[in-house]
Protein backbone atom coordinates (compact mmCIF):
# COMPACT_ATOMS: atom_id res chain seq x y z
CA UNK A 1 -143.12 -136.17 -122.15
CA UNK A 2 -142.19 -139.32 -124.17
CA UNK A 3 -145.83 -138.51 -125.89
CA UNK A 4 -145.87 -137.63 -129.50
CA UNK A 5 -149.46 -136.20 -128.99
CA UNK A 6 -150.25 -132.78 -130.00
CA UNK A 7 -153.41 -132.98 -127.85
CA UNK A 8 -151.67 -134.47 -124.83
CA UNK A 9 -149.09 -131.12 -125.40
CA UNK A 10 -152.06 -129.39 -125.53
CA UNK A 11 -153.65 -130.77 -122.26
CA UNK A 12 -149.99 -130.43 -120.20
CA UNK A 13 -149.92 -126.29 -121.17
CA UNK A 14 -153.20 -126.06 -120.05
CA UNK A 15 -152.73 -127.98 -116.98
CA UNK A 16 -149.49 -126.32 -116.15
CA UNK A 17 -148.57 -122.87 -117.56
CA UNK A 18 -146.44 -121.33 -115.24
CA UNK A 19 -143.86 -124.69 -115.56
CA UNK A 20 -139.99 -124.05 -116.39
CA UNK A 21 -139.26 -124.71 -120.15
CA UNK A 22 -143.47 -124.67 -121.09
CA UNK A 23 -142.85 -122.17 -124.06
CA UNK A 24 -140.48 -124.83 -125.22
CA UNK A 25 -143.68 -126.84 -125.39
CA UNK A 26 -145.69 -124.36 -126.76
CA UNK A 27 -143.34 -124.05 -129.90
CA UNK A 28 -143.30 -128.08 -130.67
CA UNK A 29 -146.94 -127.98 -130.35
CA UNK A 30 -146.98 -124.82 -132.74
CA UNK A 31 -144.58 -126.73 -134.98
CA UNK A 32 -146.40 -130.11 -134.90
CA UNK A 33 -149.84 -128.15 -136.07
CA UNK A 34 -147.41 -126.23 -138.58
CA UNK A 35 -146.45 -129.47 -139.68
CA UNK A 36 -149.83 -131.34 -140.21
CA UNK A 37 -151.39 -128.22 -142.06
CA UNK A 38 -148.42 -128.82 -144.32
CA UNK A 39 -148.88 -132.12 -145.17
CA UNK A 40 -152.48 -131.55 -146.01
CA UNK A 41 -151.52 -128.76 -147.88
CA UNK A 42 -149.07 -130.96 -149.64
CA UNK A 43 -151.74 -133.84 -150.43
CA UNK A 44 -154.38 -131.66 -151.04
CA UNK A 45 -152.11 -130.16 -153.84
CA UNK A 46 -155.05 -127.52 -154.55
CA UNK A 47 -154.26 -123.51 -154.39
CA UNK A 48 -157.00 -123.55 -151.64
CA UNK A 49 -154.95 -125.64 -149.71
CA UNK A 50 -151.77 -123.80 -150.12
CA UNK A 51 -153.10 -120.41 -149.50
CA UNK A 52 -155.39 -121.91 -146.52
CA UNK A 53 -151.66 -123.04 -145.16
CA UNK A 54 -150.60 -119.67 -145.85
CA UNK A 55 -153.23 -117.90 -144.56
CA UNK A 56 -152.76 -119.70 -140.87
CA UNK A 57 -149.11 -120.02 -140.79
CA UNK A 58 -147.41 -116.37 -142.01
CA UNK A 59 -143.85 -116.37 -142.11
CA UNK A 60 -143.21 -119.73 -142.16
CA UNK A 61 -140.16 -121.05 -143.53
CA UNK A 62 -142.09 -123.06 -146.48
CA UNK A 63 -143.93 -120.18 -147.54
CA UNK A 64 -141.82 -120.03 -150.38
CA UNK A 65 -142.28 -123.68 -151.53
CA UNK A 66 -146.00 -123.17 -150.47
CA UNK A 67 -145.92 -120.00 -153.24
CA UNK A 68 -144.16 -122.10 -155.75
CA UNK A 69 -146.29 -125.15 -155.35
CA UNK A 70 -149.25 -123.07 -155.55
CA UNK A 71 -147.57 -121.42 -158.74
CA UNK A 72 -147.07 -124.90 -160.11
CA UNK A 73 -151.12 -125.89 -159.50
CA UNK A 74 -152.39 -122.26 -161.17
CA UNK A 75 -150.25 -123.30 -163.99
CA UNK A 76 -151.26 -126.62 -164.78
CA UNK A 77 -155.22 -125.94 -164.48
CA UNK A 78 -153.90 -123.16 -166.82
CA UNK A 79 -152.40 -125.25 -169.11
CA UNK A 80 -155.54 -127.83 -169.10
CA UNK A 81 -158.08 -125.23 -169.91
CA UNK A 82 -155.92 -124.03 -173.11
CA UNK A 83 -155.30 -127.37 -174.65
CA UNK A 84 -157.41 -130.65 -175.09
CA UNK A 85 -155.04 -133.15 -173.20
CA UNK A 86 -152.26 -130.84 -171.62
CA UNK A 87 -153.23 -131.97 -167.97
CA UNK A 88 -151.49 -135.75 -168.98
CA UNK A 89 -148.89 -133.54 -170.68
CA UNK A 90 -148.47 -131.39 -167.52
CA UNK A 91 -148.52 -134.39 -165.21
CA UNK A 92 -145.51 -136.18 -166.70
């Protein structure tokens, strides 16, 4: 499939599961959605979002940036509760 489509993957397992090579399919389409949670994760920047990513992917391989992103969001909403101004601080 010269397709990029996650839903056209989707549609062609469906459509054919018994074909040669379809769990190859099944793991780019498992990647792709692995992929996009990630990247909303990543603009999102919130803990929800991280632990939301974790939460639906376990074991992935960025679960340990997803921990220390998360890590680095906790911290800064720390560090703007506990000082008038710190959030500019923390951003820079």
């Amino acid at each position: 499939m010269r397709e990029n489509n996650i839903i056209a993957y989707q549609i062609f397992i469906n459509i054919f599961p018994q074909m040669p090579g379809i769990s190859h399919v099944r793991v780019l389409v498992e990647r792709q959605m692995e992929m996009l949670a990630w990247y909303d994760a990543v603009t999102l920047n919130s803990v929800v979002a991280y632990e939301e990513f974790l939460k639906r992917f376990p074991g992935s391989d960025l679960e340990i940036t997803a921990r220390r992103l998360m890590k680095r969001v906790e911290e800064r909403i720390a560090l703007s509760r506990g000082l008038p101004g710190a959030l500019d601080v923390a951003s820079n």
